[in-house]
Protein backbone atom coordinates (compact mmCIF):
# COMPACT_ATOMS: atom_id res chain seq x y z
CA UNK A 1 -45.44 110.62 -0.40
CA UNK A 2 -46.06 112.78 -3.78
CA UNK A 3 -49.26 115.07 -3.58
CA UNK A 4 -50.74 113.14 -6.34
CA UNK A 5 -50.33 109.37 -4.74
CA UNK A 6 -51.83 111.03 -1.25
CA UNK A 7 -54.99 112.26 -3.45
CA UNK A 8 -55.23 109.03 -4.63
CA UNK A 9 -55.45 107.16 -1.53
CA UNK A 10 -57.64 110.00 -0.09
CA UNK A 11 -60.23 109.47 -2.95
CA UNK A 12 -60.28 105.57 -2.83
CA UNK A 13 -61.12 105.83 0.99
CA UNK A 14 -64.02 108.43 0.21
CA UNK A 15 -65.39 105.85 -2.48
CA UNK A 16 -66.03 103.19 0.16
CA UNK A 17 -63.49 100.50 -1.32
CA UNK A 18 -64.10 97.54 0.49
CA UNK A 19 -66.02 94.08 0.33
CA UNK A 20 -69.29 94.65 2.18
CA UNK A 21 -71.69 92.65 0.69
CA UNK A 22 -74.75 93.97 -0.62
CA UNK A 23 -77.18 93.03 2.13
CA UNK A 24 -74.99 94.80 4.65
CA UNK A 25 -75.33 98.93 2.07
CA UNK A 26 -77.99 100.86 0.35
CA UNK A 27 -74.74 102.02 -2.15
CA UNK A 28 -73.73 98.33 -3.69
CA UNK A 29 -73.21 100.25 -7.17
CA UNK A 30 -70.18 101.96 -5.30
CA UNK A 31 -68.64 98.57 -4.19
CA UNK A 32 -65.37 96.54 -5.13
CA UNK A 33 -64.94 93.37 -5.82
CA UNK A 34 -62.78 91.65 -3.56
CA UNK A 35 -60.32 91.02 -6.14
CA UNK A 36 -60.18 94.30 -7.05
CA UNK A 37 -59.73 95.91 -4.31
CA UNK A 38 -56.20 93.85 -3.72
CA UNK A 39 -55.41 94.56 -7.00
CA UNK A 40 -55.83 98.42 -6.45
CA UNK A 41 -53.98 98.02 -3.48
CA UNK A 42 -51.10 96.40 -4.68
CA UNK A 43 -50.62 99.06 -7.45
CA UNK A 44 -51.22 101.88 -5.24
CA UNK A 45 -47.69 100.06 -2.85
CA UNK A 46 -45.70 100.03 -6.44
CA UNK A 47 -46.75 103.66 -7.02
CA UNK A 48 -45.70 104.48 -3.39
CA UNK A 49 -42.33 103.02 -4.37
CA UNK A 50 -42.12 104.75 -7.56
CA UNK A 51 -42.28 101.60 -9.46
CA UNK A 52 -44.35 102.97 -11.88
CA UNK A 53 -44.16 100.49 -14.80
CA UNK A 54 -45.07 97.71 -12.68
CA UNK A 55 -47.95 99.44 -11.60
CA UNK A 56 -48.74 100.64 -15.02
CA UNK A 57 -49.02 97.49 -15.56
CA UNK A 58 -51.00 95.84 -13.11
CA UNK A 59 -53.82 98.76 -13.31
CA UNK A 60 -53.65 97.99 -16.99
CA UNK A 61 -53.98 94.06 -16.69
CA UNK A 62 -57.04 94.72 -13.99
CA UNK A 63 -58.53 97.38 -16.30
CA UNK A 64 -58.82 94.03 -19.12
CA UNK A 65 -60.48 92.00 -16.41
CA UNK A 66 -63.49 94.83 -14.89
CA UNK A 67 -67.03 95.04 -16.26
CA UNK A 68 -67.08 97.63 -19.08
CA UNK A 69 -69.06 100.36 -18.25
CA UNK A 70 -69.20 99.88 -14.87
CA UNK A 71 -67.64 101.28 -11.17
CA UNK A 72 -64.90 99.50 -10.88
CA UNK A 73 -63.41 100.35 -14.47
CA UNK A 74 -64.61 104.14 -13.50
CA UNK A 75 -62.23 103.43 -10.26
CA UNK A 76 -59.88 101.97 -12.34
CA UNK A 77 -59.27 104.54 -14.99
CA UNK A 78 -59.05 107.56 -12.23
CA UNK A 79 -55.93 105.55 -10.92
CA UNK A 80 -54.20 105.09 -13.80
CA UNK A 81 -55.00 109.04 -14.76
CA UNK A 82 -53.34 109.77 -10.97
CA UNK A 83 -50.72 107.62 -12.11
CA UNK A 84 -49.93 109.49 -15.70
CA UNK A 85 -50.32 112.79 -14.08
CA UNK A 86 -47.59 111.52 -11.06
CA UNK A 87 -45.43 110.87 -14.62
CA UNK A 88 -46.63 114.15 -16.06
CA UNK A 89 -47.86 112.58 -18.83
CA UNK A 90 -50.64 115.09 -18.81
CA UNK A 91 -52.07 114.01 -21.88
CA UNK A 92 -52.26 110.55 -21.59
CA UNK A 93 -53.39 111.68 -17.50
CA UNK A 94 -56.30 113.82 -19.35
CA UNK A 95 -57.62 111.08 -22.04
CA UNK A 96 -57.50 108.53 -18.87
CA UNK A 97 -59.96 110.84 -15.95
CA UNK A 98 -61.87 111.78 -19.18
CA UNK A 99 -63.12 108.16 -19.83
CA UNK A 100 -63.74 107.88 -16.36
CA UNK A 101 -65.70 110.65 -15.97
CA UNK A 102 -67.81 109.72 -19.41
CA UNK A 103 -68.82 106.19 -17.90
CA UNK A 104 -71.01 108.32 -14.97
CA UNK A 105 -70.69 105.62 -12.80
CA UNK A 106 -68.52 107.54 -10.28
CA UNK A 107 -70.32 108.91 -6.95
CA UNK A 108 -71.36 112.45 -7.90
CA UNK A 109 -69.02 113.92 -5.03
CA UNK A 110 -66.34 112.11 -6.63
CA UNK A 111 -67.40 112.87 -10.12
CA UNK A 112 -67.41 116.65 -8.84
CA UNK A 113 -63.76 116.63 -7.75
CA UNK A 114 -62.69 114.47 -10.54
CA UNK A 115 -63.73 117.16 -13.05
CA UNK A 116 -62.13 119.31 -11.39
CA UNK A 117 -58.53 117.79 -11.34
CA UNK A 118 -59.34 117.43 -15.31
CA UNK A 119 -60.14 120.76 -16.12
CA UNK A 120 -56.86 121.96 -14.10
CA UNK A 121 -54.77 119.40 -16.06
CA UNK A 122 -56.20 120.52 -19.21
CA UNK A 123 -55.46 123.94 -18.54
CA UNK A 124 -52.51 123.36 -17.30
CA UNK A 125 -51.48 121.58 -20.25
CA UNK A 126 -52.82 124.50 -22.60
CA UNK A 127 -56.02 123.03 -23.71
CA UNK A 128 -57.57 125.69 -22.86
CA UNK A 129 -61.05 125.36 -24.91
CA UNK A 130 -61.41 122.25 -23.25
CA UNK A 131 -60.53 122.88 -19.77
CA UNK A 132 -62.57 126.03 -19.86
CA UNK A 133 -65.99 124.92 -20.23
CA UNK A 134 -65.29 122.06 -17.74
CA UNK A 135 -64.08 124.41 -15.26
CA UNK A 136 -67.23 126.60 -15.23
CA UNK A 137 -69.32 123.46 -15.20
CA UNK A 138 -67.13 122.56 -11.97
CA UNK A 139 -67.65 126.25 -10.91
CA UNK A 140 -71.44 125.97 -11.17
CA UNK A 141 -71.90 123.25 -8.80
CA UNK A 142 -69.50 124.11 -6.05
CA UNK A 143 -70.65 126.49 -3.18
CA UNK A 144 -67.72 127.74 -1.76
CA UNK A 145 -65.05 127.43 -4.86
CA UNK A 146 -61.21 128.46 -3.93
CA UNK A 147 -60.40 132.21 -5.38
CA UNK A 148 -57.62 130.46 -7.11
CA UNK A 149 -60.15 129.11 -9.47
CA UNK A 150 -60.94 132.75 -10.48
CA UNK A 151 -57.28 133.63 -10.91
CA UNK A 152 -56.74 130.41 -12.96
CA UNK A 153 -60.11 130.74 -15.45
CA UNK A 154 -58.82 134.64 -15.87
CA UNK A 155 -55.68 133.38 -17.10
CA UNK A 156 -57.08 130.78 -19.30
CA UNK A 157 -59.46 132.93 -21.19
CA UNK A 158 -56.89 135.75 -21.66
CA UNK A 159 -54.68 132.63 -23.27
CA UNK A 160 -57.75 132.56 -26.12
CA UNK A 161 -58.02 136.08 -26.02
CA UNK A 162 -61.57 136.26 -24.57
CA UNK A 163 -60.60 139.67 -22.46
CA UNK A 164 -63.84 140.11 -21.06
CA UNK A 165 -64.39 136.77 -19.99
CA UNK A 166 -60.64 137.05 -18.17
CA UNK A 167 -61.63 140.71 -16.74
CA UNK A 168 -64.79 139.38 -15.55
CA UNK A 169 -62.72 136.57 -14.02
CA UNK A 170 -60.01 138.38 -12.71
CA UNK A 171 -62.22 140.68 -11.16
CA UNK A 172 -64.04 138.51 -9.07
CA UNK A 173 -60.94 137.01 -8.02
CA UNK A 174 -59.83 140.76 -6.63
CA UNK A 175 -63.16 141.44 -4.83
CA UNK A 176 -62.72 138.43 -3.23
CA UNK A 177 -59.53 138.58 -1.18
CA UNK A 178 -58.23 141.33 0.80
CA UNK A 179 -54.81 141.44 -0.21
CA UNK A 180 -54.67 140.95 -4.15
CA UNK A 181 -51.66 140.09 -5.86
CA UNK A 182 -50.17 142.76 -8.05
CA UNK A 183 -50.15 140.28 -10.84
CA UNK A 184 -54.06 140.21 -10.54
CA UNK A 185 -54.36 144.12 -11.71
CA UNK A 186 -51.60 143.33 -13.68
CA UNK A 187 -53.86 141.09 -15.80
CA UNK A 188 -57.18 143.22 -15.22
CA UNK A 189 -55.05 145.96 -16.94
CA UNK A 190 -53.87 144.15 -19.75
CA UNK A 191 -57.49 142.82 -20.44
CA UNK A 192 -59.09 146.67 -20.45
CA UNK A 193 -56.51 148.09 -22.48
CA UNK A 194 -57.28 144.89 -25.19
CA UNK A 195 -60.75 145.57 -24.58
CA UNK A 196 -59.92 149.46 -25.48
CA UNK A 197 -61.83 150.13 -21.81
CA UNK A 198 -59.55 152.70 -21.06
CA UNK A 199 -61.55 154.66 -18.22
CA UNK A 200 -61.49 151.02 -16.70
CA UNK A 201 -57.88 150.56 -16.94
CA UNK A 202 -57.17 154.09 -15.51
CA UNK A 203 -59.12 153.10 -12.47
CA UNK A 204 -56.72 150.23 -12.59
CA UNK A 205 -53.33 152.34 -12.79
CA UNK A 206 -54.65 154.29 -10.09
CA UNK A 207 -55.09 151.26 -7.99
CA UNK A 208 -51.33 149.96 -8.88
CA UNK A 209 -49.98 153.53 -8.28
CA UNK A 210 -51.66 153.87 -4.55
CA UNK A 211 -49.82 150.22 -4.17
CA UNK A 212 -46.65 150.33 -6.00
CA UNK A 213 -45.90 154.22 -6.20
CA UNK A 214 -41.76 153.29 -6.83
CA UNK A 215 -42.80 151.54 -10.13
CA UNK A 216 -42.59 153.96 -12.86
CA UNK A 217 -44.04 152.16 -15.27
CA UNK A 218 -47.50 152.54 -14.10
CA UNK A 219 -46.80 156.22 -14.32
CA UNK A 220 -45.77 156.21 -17.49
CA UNK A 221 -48.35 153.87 -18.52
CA UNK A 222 -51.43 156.11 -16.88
CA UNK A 223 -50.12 159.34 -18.32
């Protein structure tokens, strides 16, 4: 099974899919319709198969019949933007968990971790003004973010030349683990010497030298 079809079945079990009546849970708002819920099923098997049209398809057919505005479109929509991103159709994958996430009907853990596949894909996908700001909303709200997210927000802003913002980044990203990549400094340098912080990225040769002392080209780049 593809990482993307395993997140998808992983999310609709958090979400509480099911047909427990509303006597029986506090949380009816986060409930499927019975019909739904087969329907969801059934494209999830076709996407397991790789029969991705069909699927297509029937998420697109069941997307005509949900209540506008409500859960189950929310539910819905994040499918089908699992489904474009298993295609890499990241644009069409972005548009798709964007609506989702702009009905706010999604559980707010799910919202939280739905915004955060977004931002990655729009990234990713070099929208970088977009996936930015969504990404440090993301940021703000989780407690123990991945240093990975560091590494990937340094990158971005660098993309749309905001050096200090990607320094800043980048930095945090270094403090953080014990055994920093090379490409890390690499891109700490690069954003000092933009920035014209030279005493900065001369404490950032020095680093690369103690680390890599057979690479002349920090040498020649520090004297």
């Amino acid at each position: 099974m593809s990482k993307p079809l395993l997140t998808i079945l992983i999310v609709l079990f958090v979400l509480g899919i099911g047909t427990v009546s509303a006597a029986e849970t506090k949380d009816e708002q986060f409930l499927l319709s019975e019909d739904t819920y087969k329907a969801l099923n059934q494209a999830q098997e076709l996407m397991e198969k790789e029969s991705y049209p069909q699927a297509q398809q029937q998420l697109n057919n069941l997307l005509d019949k949900v209540e506008k505005g409500s859960y189950e479109q929310a539910v819905v929509l994040q499918t089908l933007g699992f489904l474009y991103s298993s295609l890499e159709q990241y644009k069409k994958a972005t548009d798709t968990f964007q609506r989702a996430l702009d009905l706010d009907a999604l559980p707010k853990d799910v919202t939280h971790t739905l915004r955060y596949n977004l931002a990655q894909l729009l990234i990713a996908d070099g929208q970088y003004k977009k996936g930015i700001p969504l990404m440090e909303e993301w940021l703000s709200a989780e407690k123990k973010p991945d240093n990975t997210v560091y590494v990937l927000l340094a990158s971005a802003y660098y993309q749309i030349e905001n050096f200090s913002k990607a320094a800043d980044r980048i930095n945090i990203a270094i403090k953080n683990d014990k055994t920093p990549k090379e490409d890390w400094y690499r891109l700490l340098l690069s954003s000092y010497l933009s920035l014209k912080h030279y005493k900065s990225a001369i404490n950032v040769l020095e680093v690369l030298i103690t680390r890599y002392p057979h690479k002349k080209v920090y040498w020649e780049q520090l004297s």
